[in-house]
N, C-alpha and C. Protein backbone atom coordinates (compact mmCIF):
# COMPACT_ATOMS: atom_id res chain seq x y z
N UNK A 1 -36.83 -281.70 28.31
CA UNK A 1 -38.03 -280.90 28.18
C UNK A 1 -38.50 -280.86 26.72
N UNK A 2 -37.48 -280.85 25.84
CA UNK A 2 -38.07 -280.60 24.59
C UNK A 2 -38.27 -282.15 24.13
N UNK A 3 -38.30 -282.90 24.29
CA UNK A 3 -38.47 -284.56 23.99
C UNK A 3 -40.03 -284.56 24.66
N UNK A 4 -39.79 -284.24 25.70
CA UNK A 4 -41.43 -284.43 25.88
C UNK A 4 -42.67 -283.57 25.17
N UNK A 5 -41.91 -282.09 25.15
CA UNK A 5 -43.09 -280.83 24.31
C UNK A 5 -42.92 -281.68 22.93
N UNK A 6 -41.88 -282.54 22.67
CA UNK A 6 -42.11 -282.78 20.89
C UNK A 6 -43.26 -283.98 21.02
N UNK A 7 -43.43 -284.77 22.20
CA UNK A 7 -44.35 -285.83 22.37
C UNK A 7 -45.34 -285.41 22.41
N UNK A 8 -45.84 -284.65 22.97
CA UNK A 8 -46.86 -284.39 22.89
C UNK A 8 -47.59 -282.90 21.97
N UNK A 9 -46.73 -282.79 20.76
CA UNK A 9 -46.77 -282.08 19.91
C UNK A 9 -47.49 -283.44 18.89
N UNK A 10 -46.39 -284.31 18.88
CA UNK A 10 -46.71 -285.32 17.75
C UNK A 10 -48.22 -285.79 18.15
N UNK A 11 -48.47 -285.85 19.16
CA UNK A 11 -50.24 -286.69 19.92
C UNK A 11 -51.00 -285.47 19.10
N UNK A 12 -50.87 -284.19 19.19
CA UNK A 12 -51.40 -283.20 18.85
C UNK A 12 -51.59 -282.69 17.52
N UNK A 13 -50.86 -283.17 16.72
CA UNK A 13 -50.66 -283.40 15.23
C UNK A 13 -51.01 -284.35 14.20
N UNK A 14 -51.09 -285.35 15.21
CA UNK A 14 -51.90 -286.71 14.71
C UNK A 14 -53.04 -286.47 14.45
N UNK A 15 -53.69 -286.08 15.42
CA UNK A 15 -55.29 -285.75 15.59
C UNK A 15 -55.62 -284.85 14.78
N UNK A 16 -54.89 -283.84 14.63
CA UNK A 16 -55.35 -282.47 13.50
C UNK A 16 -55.46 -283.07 12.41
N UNK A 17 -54.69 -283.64 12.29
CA UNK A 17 -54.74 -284.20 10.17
C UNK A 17 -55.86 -284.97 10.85
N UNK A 18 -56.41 -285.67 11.72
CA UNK A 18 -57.69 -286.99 11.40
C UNK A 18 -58.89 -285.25 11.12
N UNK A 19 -58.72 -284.49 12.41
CA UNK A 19 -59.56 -283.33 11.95
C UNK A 19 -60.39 -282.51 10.72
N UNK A 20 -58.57 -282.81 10.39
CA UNK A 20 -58.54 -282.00 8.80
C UNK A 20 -59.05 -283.12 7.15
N UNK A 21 -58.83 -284.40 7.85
CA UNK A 21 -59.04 -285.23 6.45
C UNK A 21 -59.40 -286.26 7.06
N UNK A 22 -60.83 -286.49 7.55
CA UNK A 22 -61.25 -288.18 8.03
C UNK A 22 -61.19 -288.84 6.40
N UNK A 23 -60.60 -290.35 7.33
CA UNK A 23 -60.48 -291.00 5.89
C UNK A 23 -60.78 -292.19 6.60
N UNK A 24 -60.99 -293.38 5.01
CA UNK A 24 -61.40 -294.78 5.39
C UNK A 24 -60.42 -295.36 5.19
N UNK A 25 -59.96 -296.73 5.31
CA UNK A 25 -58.71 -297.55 5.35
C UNK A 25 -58.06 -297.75 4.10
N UNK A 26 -59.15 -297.40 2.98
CA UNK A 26 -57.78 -297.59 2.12
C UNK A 26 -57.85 -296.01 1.55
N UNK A 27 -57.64 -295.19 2.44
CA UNK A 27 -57.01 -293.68 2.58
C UNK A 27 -56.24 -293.19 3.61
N UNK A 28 -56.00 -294.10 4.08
CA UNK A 28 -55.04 -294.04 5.43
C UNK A 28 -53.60 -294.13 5.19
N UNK A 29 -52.90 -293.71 3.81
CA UNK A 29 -51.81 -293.07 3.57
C UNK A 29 -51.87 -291.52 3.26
N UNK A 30 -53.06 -291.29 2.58
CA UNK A 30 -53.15 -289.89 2.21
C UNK A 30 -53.32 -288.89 3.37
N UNK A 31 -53.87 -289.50 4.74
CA UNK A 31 -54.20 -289.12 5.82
C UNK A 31 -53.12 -288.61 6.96
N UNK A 32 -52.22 -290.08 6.10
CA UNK A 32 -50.54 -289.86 7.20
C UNK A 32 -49.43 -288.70 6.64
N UNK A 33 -49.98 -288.63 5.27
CA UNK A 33 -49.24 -287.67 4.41
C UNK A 33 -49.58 -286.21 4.65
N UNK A 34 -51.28 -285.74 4.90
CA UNK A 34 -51.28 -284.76 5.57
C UNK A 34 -50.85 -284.44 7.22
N UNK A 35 -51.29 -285.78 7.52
CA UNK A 35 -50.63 -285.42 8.81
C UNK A 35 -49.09 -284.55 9.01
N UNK A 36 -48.55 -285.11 8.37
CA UNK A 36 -47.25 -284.30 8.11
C UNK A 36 -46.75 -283.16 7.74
N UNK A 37 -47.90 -283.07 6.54
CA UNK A 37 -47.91 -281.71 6.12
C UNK A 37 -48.18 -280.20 7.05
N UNK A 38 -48.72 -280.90 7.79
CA UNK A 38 -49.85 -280.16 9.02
C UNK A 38 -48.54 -279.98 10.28
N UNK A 39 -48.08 -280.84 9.95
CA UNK A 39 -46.66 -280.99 11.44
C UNK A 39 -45.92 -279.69 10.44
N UNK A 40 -45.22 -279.99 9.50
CA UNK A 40 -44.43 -278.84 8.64
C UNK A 40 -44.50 -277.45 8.77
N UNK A 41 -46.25 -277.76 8.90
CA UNK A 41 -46.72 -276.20 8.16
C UNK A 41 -46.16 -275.24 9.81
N UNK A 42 -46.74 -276.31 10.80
CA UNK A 42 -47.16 -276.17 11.87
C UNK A 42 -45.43 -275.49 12.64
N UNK A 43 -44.42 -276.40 12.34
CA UNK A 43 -42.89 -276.08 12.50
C UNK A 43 -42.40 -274.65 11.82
N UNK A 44 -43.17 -274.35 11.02
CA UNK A 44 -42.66 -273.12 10.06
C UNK A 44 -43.72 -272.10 10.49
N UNK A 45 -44.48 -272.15 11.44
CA UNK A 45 -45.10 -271.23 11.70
C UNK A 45 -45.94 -270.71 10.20
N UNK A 46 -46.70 -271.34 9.38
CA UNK A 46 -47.15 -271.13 7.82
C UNK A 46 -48.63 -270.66 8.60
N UNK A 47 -49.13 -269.65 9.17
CA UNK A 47 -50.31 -269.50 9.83
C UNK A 47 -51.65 -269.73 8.20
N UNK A 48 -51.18 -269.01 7.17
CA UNK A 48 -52.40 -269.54 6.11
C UNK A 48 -52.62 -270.70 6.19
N UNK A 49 -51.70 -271.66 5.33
CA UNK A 49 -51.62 -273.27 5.23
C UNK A 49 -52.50 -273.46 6.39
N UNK A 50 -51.94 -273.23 7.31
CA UNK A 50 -52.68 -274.33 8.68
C UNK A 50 -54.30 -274.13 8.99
N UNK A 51 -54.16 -272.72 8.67
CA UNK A 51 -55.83 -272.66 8.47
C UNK A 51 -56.79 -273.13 7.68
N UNK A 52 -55.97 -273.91 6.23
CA UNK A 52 -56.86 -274.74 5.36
C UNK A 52 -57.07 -275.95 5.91
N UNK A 53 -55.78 -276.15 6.53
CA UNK A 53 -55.39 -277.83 6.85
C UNK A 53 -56.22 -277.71 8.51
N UNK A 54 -56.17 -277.17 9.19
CA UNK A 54 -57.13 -277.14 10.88
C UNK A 54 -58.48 -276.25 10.39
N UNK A 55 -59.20 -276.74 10.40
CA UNK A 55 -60.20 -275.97 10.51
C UNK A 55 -60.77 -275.98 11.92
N UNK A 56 -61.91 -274.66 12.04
CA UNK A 56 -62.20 -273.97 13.24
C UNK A 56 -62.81 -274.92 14.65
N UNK A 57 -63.41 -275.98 14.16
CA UNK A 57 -63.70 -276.99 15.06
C UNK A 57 -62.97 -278.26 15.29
N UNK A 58 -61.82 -277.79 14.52
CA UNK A 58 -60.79 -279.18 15.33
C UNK A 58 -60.57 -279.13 16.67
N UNK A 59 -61.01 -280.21 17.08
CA UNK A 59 -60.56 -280.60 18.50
C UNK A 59 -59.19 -281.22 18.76
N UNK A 60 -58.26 -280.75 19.50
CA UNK A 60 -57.17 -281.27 19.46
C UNK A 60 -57.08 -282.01 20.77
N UNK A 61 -56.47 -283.07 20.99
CA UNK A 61 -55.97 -283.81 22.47
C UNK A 61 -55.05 -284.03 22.44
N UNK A 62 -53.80 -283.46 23.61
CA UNK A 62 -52.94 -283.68 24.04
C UNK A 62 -52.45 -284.64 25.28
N UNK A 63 -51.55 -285.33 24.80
CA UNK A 63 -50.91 -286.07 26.33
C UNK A 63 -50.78 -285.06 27.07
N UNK A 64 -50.64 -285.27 28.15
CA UNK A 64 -50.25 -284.49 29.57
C UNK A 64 -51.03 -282.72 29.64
N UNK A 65 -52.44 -282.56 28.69
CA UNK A 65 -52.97 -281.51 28.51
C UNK A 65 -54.04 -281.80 29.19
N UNK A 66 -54.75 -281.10 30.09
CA UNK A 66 -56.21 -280.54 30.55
C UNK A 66 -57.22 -280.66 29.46
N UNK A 67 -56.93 -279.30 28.46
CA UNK A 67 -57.86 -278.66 27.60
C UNK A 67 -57.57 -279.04 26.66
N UNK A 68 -58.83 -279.44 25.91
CA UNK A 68 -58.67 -279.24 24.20
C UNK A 68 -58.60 -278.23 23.77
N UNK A 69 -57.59 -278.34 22.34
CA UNK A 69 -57.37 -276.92 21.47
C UNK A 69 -57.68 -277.22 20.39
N UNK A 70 -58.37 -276.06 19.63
CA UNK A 70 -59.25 -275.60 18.61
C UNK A 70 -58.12 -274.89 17.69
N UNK A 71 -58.71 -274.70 16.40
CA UNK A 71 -57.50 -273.87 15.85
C UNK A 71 -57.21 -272.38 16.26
N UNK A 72 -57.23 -271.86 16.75
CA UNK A 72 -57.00 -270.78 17.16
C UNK A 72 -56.07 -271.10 18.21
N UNK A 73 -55.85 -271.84 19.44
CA UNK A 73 -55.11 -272.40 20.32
C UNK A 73 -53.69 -273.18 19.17
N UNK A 74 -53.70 -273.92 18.23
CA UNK A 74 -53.02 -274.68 17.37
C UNK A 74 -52.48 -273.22 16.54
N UNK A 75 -52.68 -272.36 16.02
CA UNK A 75 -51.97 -271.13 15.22
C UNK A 75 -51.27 -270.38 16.38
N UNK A 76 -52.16 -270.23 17.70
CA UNK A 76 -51.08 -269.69 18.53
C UNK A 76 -49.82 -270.03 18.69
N UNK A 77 -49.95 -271.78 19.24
CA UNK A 77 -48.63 -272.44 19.31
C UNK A 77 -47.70 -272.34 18.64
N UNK A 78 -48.47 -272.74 17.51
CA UNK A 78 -47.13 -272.53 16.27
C UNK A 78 -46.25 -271.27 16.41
N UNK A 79 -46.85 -270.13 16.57
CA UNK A 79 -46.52 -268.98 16.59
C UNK A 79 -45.32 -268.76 17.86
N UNK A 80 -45.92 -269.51 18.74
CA UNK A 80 -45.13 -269.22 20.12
C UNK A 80 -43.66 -270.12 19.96
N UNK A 81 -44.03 -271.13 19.20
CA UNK A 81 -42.99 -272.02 19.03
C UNK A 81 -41.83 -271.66 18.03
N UNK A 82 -42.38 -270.54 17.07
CA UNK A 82 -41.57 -270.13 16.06
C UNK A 82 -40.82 -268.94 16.98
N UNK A 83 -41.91 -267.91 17.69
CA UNK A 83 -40.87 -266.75 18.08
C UNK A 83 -39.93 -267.10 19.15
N UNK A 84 -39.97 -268.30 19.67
CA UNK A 84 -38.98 -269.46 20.74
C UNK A 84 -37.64 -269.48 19.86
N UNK A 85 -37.88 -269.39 18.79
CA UNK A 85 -36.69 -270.19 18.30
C UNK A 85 -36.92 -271.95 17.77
N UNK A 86 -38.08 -271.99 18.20
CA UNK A 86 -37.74 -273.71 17.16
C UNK A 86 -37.57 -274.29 16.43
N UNK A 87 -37.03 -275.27 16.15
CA UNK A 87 -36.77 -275.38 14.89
C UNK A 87 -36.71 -276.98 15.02
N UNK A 88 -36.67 -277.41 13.35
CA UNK A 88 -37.23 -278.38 13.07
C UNK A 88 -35.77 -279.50 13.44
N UNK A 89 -35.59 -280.56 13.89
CA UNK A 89 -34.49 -281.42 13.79
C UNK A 89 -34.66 -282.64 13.53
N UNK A 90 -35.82 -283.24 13.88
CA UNK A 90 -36.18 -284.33 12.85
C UNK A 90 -37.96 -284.99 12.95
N UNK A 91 -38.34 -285.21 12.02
CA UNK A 91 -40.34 -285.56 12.16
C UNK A 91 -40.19 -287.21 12.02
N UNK A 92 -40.12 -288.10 12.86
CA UNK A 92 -40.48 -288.94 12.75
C UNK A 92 -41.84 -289.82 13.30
N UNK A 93 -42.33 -290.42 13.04
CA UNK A 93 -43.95 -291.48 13.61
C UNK A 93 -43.15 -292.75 13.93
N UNK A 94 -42.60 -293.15 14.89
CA UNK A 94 -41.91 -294.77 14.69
C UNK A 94 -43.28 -295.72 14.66
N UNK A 95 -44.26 -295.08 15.48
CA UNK A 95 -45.34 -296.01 15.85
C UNK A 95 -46.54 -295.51 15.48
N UNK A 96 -47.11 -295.90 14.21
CA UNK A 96 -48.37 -295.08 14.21
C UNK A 96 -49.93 -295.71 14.14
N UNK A 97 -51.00 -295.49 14.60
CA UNK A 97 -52.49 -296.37 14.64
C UNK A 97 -53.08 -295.41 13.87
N UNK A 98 -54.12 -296.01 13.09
CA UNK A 98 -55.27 -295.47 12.78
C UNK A 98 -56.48 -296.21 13.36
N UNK A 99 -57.57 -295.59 13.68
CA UNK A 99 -58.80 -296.42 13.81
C UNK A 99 -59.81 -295.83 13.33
N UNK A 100 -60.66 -296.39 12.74
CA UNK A 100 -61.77 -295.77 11.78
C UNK A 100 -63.14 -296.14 12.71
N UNK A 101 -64.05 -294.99 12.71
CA UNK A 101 -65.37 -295.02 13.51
C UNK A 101 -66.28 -294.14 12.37
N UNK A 102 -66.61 -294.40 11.22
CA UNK A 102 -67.70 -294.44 10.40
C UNK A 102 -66.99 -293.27 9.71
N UNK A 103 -67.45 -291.69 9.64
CA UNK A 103 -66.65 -291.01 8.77
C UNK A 103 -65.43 -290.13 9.29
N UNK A 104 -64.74 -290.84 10.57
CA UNK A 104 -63.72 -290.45 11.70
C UNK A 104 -62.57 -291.49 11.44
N UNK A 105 -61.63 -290.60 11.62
CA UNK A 105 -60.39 -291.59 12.02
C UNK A 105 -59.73 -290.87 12.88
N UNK A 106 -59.31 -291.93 13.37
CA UNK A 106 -58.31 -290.87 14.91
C UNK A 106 -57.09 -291.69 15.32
N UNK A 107 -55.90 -290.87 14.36
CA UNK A 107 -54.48 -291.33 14.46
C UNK A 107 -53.94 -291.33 15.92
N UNK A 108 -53.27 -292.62 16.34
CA UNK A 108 -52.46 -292.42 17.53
C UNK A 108 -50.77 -292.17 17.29
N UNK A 109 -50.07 -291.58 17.83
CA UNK A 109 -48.70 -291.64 17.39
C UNK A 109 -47.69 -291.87 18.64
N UNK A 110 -46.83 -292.21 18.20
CA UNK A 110 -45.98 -292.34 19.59
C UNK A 110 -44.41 -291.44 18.82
């Protein structure tokens, strides 16, 4: 269960950093670097941070999700995930895409 909530945490985290920092190809490290940051903040339950890094019209898409989440849905989680007990055991991307569509990028992760 938790292999899959982390899968589709990572689909969900990808997309926030493209949210939070569209970039062009040769910014598509600085992009993967927030991405991460955004996973961190997101693991530690950091509700400020994440509100610089998600802003209010991020659209988020999840694997195996219905609905898109906005930041307000994304600060909840975190929240729910921290008073769970979660905790961090390891952040890896083995597989990661970018694709650029003019001032959009939209990370895939596996």
């Amino acid at each position: 269960m938790h292999k899959i909530r982390t899968m589709i945490l990572m689909v969900l985290f990808g997309s926030l950093a493209v949210a939070a920092f569209a970039a062009g190809n040769e910014d598509d490290a600085e992009l993967l670097k927030v991405r991460r940051s955004v996973w961190l903040l997101w693991l530690a339950n950091d509700q400020e941070a994440l509100k610089k890094l998600v802003p209010d019209d991020t659209a988020v898409i999840s694997t195996g999700e219905t609905k898109w989440k906005h930041q307000a849905e994304v600060l909840q989680s975190a929240a729910e995930f921290h008073a769970a007990g979660g905790k961090l055991i390891s952040l890896e991307f083995p597989r990661t895409e970018v694709q650029h569509f003019g001032d959009v990028a939209i990370t895939w992760s596996e």
